[in-house]
Each structure stands twice: as structure tokens, then as C-alpha cells.
C-alpha atoms as a PDB file:
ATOM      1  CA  UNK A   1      95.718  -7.753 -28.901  1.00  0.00           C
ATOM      2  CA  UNK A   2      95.146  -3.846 -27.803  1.00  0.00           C
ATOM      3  CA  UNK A   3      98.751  -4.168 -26.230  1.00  0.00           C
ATOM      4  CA  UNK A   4     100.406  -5.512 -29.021  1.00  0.00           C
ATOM      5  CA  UNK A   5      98.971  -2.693 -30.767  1.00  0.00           C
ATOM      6  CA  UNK A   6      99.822  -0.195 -28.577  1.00  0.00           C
ATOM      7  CA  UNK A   7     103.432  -1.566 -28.245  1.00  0.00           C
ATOM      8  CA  UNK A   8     103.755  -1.291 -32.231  1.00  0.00           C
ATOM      9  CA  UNK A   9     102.036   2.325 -32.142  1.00  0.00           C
ATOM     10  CA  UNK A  10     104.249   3.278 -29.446  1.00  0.00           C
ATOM     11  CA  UNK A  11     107.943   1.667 -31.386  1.00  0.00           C
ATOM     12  CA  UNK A  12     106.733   3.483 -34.860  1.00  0.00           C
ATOM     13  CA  UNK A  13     106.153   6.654 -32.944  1.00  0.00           C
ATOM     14  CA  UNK A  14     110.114   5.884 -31.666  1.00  0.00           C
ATOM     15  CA  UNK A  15     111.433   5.211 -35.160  1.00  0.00           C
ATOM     16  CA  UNK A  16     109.505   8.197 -36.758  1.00  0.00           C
ATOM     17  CA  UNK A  17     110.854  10.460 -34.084  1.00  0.00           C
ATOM     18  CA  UNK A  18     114.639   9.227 -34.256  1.00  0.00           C
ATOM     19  CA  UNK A  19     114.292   9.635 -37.765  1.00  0.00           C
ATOM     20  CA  UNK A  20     113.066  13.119 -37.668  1.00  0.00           C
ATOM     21  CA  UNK A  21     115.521  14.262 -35.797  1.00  0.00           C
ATOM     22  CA  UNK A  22     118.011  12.894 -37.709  1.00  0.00           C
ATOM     23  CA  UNK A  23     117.070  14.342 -40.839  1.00  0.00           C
ATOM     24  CA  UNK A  24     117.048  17.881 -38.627  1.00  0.00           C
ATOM     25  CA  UNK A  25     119.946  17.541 -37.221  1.00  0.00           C
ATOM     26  CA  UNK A  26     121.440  16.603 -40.692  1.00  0.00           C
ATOM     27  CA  UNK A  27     119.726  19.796 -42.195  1.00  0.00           C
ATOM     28  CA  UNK A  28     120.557  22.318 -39.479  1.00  0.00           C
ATOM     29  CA  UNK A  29     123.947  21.722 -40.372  1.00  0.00           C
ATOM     30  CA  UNK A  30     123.226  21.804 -44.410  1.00  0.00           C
ATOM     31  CA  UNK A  31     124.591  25.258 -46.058  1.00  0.00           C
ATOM     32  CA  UNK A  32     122.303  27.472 -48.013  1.00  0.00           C
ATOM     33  CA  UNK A  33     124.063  26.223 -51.201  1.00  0.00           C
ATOM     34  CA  UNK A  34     123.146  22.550 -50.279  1.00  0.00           C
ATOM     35  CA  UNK A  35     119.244  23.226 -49.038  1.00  0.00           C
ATOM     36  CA  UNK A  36     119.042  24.836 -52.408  1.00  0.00           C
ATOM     37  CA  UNK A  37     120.364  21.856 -54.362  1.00  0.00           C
ATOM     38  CA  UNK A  38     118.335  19.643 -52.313  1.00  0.00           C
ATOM     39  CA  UNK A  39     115.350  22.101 -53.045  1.00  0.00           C
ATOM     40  CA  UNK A  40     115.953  22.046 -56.884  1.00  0.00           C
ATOM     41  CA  UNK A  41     116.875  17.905 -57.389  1.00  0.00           C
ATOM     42  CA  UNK A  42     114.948  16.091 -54.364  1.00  0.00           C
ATOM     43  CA  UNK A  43     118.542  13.982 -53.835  1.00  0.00           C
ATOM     44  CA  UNK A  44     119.997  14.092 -50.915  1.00  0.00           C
ATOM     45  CA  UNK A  45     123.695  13.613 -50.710  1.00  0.00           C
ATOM     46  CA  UNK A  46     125.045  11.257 -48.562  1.00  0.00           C
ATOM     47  CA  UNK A  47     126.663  12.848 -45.681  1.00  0.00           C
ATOM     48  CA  UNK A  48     127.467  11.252 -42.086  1.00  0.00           C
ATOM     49  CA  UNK A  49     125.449  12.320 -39.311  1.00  0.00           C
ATOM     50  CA  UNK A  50     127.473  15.477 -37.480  1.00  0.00           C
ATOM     51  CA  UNK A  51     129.536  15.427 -34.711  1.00  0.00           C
ATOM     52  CA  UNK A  52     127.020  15.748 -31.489  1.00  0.00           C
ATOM     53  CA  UNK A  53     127.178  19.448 -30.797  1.00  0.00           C
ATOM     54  CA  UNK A  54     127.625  20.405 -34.384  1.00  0.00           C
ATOM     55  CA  UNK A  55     123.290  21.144 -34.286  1.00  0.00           C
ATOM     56  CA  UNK A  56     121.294  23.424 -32.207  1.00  0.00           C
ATOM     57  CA  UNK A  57     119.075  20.392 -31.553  1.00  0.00           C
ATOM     58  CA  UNK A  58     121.719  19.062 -29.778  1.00  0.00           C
ATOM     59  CA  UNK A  59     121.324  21.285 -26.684  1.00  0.00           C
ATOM     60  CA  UNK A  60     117.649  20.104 -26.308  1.00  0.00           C
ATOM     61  CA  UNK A  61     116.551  17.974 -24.226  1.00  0.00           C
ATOM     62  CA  UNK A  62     113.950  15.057 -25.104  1.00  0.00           C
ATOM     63  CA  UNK A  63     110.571  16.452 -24.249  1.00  0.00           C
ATOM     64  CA  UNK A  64     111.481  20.325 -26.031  1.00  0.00           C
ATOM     65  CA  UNK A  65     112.384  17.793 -29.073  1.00  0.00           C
ATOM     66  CA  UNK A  66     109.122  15.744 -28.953  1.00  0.00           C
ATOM     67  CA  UNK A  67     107.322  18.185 -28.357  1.00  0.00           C
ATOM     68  CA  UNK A  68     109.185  20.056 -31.893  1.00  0.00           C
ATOM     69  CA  UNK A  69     108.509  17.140 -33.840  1.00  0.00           C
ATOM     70  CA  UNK A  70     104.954  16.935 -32.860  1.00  0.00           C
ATOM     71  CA  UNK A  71     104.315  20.485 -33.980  1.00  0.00           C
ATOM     72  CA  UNK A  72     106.474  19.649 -37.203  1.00  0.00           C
ATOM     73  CA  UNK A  73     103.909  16.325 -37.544  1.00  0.00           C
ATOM     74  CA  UNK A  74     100.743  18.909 -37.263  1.00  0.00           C
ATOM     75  CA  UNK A  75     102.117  21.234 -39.622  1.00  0.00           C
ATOM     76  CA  UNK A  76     102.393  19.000 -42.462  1.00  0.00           C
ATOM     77  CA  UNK A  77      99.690  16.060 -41.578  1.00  0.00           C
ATOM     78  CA  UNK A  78      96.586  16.214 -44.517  1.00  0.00           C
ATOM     79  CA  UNK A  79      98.561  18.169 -46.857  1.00  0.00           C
ATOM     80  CA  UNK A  80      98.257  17.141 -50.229  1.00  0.00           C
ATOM     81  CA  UNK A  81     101.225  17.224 -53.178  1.00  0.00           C
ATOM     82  CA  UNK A  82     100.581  20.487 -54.564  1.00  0.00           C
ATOM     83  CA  UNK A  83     100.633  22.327 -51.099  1.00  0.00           C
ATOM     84  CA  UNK A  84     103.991  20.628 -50.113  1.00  0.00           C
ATOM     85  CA  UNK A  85     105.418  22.070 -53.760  1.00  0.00           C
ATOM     86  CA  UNK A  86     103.937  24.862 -53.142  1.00  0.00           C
ATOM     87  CA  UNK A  87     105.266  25.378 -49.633  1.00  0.00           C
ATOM     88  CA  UNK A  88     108.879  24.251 -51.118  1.00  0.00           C
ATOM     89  CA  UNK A  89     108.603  27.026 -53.713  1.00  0.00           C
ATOM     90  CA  UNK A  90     106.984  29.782 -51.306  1.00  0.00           C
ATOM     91  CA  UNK A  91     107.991  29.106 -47.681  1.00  0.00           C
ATOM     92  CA  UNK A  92     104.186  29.629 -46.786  1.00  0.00           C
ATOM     93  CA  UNK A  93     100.807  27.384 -47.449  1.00  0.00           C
ATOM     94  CA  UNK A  94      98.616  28.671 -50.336  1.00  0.00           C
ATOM     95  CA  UNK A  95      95.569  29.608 -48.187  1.00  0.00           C
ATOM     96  CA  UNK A  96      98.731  32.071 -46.360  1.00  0.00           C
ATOM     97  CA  UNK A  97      99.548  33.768 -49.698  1.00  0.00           C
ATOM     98  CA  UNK A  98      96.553  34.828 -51.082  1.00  0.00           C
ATOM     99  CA  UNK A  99      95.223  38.016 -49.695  1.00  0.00           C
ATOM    100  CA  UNK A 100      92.294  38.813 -52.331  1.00  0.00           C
ATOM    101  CA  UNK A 101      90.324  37.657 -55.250  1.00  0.00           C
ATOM    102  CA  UNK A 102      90.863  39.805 -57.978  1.00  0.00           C
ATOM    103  CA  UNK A 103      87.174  39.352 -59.430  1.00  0.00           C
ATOM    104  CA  UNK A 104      87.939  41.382 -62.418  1.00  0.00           C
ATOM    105  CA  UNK A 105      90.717  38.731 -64.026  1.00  0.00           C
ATOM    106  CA  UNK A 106      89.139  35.695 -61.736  1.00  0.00           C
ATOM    107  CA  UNK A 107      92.728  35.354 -59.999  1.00  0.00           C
ATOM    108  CA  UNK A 108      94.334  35.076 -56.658  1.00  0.00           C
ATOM    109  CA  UNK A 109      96.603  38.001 -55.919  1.00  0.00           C
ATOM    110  CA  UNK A 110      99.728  36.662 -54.526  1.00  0.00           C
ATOM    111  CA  UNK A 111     101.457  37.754 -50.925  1.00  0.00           C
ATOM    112  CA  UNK A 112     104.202  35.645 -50.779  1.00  0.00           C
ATOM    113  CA  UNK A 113     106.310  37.326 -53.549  1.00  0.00           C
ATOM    114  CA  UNK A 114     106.608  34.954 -56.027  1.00  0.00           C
END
């Protein structure tokens, strides 16, 4: 049973990954114009996966890859809704953008710029 398990841990960490770097690969090749639409609607248009070579991924090799998607995995594992929006609006977390408590008005006062 704790090999079966393993096994299935082991294929979803495969199909997670290949996904992953899919979607990177298909965003590294996205304009500004088309990150921004994406940004503002949530739809992604369908689009073919480019031509290999077409990505800066591409001239990775496996482990530098893994090892990027496992840092991608940390930096987004535990965050709740709010933070994700928040990081889509900002580019930074919320505990990152908030240098001081103004105590006089009981609000944060913003770093990020926005």
C-alpha cells in the first residue's frame, strides 16, 4: 500500500510539473498586452504551445526546471484568495507592502505604489 502511494505521489508530482511548465513556457512567450488581458478577465486564450526554442525555459535543463517550479510551489503554497489578488494587483505579498502603521488614521501605509 505505501508503494502504491508513493507511485501516485510521485506521477501527480510529474503531471503538476509538466503542467507548470507548460503554462510558463506558454506565458514567457505572452506579450505585455496579453498578460494584461489575462490579468484583467482570468480567460486565457487558446494558443498552441510554442515552437521549442521560442521560451527561455527551453535552454534549461530538467533539474534547474524542478528545482524553478519547486521554488514557484513554495512561493504560493498557504496563500489564501485575497493575497493571490492582491499579489495580481501589486506584484508583491501584503505583509511586503506595508512599511508602517499609521496609528493616527488606524491604516497601513502602502510601499508598493498602488
Amino acid at each position: 500500500m505505501a508503494m502504491r502511494k508513493a507511485r501516485l505521489d510521485r506521477v501527480g508530482n510529474q503531471v503538476h510539473f509538466r503542467h507548470w511548465l507548460r503554462m510558463a513556457r506558454i506565458f514567457a512567450t505572452m506579450t505585455a498586452d496579453e498578460l494584461e488581458d489575462y490579468a484583467v478577465t482570468g480567460i486565457l486564450i487558446a494558443r498552441p504551445e510554442p515552437a521549442f526554442g521560442m521560451s527561455p525555459l527551453d535552454s534549461m535543463d530538467r533539474a534547474s526546471l524542478i528545482k524553478l517550479w519547486k521554488e514557484n510551489l513554495e512561493m504560493f503554497a498557504g496563500r489564501r484568495g485575497s493575497e493571490l489578488e492582491f499579489y495580481a494587483v501589486h506584484g508583491d505579498w501584503p505583509e511586503n507592502c506595508f512599511e508602517q502603521w499609521n496609528y493616527y488614521s488606524f491604516t497601513a501605509v502602502p510601499r508598493c505604489g498602488q
